[in-house]
Protein backbone atom coordinates (compact mmCIF):
# COMPACT_ATOMS: atom_id res chain seq x y z
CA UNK A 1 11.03 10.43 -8.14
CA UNK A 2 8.55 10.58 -5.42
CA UNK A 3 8.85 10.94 -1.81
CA UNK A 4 8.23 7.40 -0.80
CA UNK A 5 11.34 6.51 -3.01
CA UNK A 6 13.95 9.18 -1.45
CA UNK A 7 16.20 8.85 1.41
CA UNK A 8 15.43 10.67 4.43
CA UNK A 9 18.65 11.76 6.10
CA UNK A 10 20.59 8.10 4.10
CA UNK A 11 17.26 6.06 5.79
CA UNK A 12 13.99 4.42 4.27
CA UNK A 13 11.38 2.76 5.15
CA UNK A 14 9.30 -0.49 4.51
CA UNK A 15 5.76 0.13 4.61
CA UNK A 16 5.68 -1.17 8.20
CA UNK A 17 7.67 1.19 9.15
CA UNK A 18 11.03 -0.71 9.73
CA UNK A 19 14.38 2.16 9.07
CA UNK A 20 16.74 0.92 6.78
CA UNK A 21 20.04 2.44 6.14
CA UNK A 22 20.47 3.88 2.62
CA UNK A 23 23.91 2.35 2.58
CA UNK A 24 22.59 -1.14 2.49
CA UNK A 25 20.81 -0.72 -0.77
CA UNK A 26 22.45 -1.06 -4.71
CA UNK A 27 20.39 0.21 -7.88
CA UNK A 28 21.27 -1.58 -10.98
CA UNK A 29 19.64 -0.34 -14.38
CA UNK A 30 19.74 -2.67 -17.29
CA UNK A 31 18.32 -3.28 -21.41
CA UNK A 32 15.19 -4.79 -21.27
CA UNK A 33 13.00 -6.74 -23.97
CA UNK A 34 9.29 -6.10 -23.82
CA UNK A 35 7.14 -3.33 -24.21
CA UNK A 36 9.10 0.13 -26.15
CA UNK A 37 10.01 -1.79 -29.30
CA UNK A 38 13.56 0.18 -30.40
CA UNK A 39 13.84 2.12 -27.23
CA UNK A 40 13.79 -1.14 -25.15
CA UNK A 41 17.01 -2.09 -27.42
CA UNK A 42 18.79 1.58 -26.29
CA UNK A 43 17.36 2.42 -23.12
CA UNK A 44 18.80 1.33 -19.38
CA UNK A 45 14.77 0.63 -18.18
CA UNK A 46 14.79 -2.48 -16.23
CA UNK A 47 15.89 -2.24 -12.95
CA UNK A 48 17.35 -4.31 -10.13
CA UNK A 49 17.23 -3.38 -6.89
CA UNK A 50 19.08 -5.46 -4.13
CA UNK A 51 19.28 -5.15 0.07
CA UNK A 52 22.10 -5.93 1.72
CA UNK A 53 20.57 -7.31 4.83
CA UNK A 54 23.95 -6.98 7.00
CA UNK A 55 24.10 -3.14 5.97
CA UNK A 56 20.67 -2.68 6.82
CA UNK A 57 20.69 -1.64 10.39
CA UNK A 58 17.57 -3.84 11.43
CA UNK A 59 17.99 -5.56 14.92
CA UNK A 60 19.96 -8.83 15.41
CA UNK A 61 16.77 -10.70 16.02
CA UNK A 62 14.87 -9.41 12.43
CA UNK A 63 18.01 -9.53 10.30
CA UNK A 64 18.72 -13.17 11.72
CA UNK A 65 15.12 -14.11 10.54
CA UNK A 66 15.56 -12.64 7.65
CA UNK A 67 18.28 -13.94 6.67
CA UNK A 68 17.55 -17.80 7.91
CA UNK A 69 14.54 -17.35 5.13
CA UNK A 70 16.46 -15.40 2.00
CA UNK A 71 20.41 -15.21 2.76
CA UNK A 72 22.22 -12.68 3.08
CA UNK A 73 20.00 -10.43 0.49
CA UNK A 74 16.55 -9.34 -0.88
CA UNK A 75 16.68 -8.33 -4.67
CA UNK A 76 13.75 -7.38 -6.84
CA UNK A 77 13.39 -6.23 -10.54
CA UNK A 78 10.75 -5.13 -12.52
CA UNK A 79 11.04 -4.44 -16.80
CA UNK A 80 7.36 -3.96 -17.32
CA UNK A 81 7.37 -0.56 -17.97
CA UNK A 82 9.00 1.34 -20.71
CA UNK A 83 9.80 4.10 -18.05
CA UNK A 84 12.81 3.48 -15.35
CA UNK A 85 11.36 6.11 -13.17
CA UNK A 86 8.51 3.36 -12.57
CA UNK A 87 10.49 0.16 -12.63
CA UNK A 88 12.31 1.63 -10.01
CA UNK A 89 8.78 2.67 -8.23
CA UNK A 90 7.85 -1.29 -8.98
CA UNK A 91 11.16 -3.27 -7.83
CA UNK A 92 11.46 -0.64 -4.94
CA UNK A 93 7.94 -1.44 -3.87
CA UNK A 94 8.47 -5.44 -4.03
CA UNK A 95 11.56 -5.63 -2.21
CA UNK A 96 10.03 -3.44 0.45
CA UNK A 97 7.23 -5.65 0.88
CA UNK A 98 9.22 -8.90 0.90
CA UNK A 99 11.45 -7.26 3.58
CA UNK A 100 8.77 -6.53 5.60
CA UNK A 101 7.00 -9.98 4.72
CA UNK A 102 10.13 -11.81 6.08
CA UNK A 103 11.00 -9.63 9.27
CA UNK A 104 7.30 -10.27 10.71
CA UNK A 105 7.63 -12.68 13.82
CA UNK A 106 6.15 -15.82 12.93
CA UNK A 107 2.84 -16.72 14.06
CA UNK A 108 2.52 -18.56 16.90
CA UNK A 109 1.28 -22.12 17.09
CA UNK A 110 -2.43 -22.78 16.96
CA UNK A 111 -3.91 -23.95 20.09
CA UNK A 112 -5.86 -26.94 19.58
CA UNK A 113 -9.86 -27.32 20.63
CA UNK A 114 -12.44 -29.39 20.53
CA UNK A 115 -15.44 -28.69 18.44
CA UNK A 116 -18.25 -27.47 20.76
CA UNK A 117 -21.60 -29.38 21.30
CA UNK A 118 -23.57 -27.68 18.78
CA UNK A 119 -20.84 -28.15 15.89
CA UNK A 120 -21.18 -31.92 16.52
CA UNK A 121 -24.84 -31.98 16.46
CA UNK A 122 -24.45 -29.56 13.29
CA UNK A 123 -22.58 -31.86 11.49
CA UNK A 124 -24.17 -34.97 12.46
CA UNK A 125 -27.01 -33.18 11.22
CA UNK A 126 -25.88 -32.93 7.79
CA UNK A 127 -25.08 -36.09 8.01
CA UNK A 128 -28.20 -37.10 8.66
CA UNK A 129 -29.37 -35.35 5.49
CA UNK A 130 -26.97 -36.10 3.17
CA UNK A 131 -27.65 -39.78 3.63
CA UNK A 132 -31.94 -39.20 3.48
CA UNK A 133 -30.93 -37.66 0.15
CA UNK A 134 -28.81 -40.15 -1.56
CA UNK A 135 -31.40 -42.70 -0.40
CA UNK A 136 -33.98 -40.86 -2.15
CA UNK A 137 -31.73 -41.10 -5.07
CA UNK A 138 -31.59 -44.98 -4.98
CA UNK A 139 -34.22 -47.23 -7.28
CA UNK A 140 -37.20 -48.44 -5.43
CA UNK A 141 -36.59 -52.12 -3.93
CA UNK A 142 -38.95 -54.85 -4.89
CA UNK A 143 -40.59 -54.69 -1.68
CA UNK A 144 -42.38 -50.98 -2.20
């Protein structure tokens, strides 16, 4: 397995860096159909991996936003390999990343503006042109 996937000292962590207590996470391997024709039908290769977001050790505040969005945990599974070494690589990977995509603060309201003189003139501009076009467009009255 490589580094990325091994406990340092019973922690990981997410990409951004967020610890996470080893405790707080369950491997499950499992039969899988797709890809390995007969081995898929004897082989444990799909694998689930689930976070316990109580167990996790995260700060109030995170697992509390975390958990408002996904309950109480984060699971992930991948079977699209014939290999468990890289399912586990894939679901590890994806649950990581949704952690980490649910424990980012939320962004923060856009402040409304006003578009500035020369957008208005811009667009009025267009305007302007798309209407000269579409009249070119039109038959000739009787008058011409």
């Amino acid at each position: 397995m490589s580094d990325q996937f091994e406990p340092i000292e019973g922690v990981h962590r997410t990409p951004a860096g967020r610890r996470i207590d080893a405790s707080a996470i369950t491997w499950v391997a499992t039969r899988s159909g797709g890809p390995g024709g007969q081995h898929a039908n004897t082989s444990d290769t799909a694998v689930t991996v689930t976070i316990h977001i109580a167990r996790t050790g995260l700060p109030e505040v995170v697992r509390t936003r975390i958990e408002a969005v996904a309950g109480s945990v984060i699971t992930a599974m991948s079977s699209s390999s014939r290999s468990q070494w890289r399912n586990r690589q894939s679901a590890w990977r994806a649950a990581l990343e949704r952690l980490d995509e649910l424990a980012a603060p939320p962004a923060p309201p856009r402040a409304r503006t006003r578009p500035s003189r020369g957008a208005r003139e811009d667009r009025l501009r267009e305007k302007h042109q798309a209407s000269q076009r579409k009249q070119a467009r039109r038959r000739p009255s009787g008058d011409d």
